[in-house]
Protein backbone atom coordinates (compact mmCIF):
# COMPACT_ATOMS: atom_id res chain seq x y z
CA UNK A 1 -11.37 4.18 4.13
CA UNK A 2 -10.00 0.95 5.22
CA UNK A 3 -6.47 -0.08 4.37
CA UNK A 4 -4.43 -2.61 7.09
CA UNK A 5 -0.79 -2.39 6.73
CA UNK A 6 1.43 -5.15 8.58
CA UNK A 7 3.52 -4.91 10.90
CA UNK A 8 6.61 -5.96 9.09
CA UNK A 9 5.34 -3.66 6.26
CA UNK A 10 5.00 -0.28 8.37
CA UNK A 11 8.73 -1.22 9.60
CA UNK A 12 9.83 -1.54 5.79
CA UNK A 13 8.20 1.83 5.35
CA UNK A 14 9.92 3.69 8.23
CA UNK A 15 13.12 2.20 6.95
CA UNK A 16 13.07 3.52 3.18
CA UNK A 17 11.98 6.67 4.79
CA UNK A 18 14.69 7.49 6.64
CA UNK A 19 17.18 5.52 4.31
CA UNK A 20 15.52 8.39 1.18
CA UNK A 21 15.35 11.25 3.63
CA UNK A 22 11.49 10.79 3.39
CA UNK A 23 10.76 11.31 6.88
CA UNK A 24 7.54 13.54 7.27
CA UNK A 25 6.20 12.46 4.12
CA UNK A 26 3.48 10.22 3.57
CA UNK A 27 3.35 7.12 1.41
CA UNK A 28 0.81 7.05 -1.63
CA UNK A 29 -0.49 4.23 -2.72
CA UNK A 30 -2.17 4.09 -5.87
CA UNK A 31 -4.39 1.85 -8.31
CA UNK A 32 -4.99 1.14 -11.05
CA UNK A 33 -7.25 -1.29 -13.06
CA UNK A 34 -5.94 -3.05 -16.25
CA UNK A 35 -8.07 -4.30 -18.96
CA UNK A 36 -8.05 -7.89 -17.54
CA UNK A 37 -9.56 -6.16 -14.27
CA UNK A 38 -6.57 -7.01 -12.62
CA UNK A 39 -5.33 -4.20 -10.29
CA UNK A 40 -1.78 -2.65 -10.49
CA UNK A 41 -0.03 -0.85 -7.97
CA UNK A 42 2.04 2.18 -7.07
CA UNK A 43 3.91 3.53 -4.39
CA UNK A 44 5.93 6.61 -3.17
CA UNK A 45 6.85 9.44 -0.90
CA UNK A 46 4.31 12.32 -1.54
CA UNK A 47 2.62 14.95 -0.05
CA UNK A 48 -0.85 14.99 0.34
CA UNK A 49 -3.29 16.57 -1.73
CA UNK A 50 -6.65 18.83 -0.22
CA UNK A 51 -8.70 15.88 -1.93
CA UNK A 52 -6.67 13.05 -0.83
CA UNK A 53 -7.89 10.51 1.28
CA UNK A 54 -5.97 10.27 4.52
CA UNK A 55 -4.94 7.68 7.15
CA UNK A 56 -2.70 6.73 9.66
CA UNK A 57 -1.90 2.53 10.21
CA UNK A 58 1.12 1.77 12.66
CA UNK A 59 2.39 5.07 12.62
CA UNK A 60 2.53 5.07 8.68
CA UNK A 61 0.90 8.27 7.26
CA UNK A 62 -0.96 7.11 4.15
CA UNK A 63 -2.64 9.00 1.45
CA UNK A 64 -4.68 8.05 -1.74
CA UNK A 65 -6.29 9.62 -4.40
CA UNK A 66 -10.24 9.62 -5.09
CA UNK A 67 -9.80 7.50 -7.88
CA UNK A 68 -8.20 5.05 -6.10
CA UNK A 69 -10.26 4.71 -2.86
CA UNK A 70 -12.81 2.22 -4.31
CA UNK A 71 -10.09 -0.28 -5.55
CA UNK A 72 -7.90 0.15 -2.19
CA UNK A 73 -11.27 -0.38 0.10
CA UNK A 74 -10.41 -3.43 2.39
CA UNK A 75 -6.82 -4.01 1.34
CA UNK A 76 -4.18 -5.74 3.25
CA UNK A 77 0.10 -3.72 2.33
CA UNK A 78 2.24 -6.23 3.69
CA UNK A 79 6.16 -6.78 3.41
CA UNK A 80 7.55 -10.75 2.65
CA UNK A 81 9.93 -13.10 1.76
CA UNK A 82 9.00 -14.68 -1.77
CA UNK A 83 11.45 -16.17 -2.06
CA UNK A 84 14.89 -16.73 -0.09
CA UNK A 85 16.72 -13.35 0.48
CA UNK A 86 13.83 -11.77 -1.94
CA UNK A 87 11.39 -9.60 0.26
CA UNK A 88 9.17 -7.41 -1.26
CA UNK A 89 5.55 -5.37 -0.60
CA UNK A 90 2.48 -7.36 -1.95
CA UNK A 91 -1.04 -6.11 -1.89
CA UNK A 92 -3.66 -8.44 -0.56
CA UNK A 93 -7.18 -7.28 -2.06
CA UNK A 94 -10.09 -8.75 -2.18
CA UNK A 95 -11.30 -5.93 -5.15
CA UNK A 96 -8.98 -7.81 -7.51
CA UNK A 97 -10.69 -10.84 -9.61
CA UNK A 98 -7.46 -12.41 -9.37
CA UNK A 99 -6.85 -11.98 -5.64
CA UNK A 100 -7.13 -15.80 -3.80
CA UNK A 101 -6.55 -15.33 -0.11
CA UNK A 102 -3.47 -16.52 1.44
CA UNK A 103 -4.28 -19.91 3.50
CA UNK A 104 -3.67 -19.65 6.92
């Protein structure tokens, strides 16, 4: 499985981590497709599960369920600023109909 996770992202990560007392736990990310075939997204502190798909990105441990490895294949987790003082994760993936990629 292929999942990239930015830098500024795997930093975010570590922080809410400590800041929860999460430390040791991985973070699941999960999918989900609506009936628009539009993706949505979860996050959290979890353990892993025996099926779970596992992976380690910038010293993140990661961990998704079967279900959603096809949807997650080739995604980009990064943490930004949308808007002044507003930073938040977004989930660049080219799976999603409605996903244009950023300009660079």
């Amino acid at each position: 499985m292929n999942i990239t996770v930015t830098q500024a992202a795997a930093d975010q990560i570590a922080l809410a981590a400590e800041q929860g007392r999460m430390e040791g736990l991985a973070l699941r990310i999960a999918a989900k497709r609506q009936q628009d075939g539009s993706i949505e997204y979860a996050m959290g502190f979890d353990d892993a599960a025996e099926d779970d798909e596992r992976l380690q990105v910038l010293g993140v441990s990661l961990v998704v369920a079967p279900a959603s490895v096809e949807m997650l294949e080739g995604m980009t987790l990064d943490f930004v600023e949308l808007e002044p003082g507003s930073n938040q994760f977004i989930f660049l993936n080219p799976n999603d109909p409605h996903y244009i990629p950023p300009k660079s």
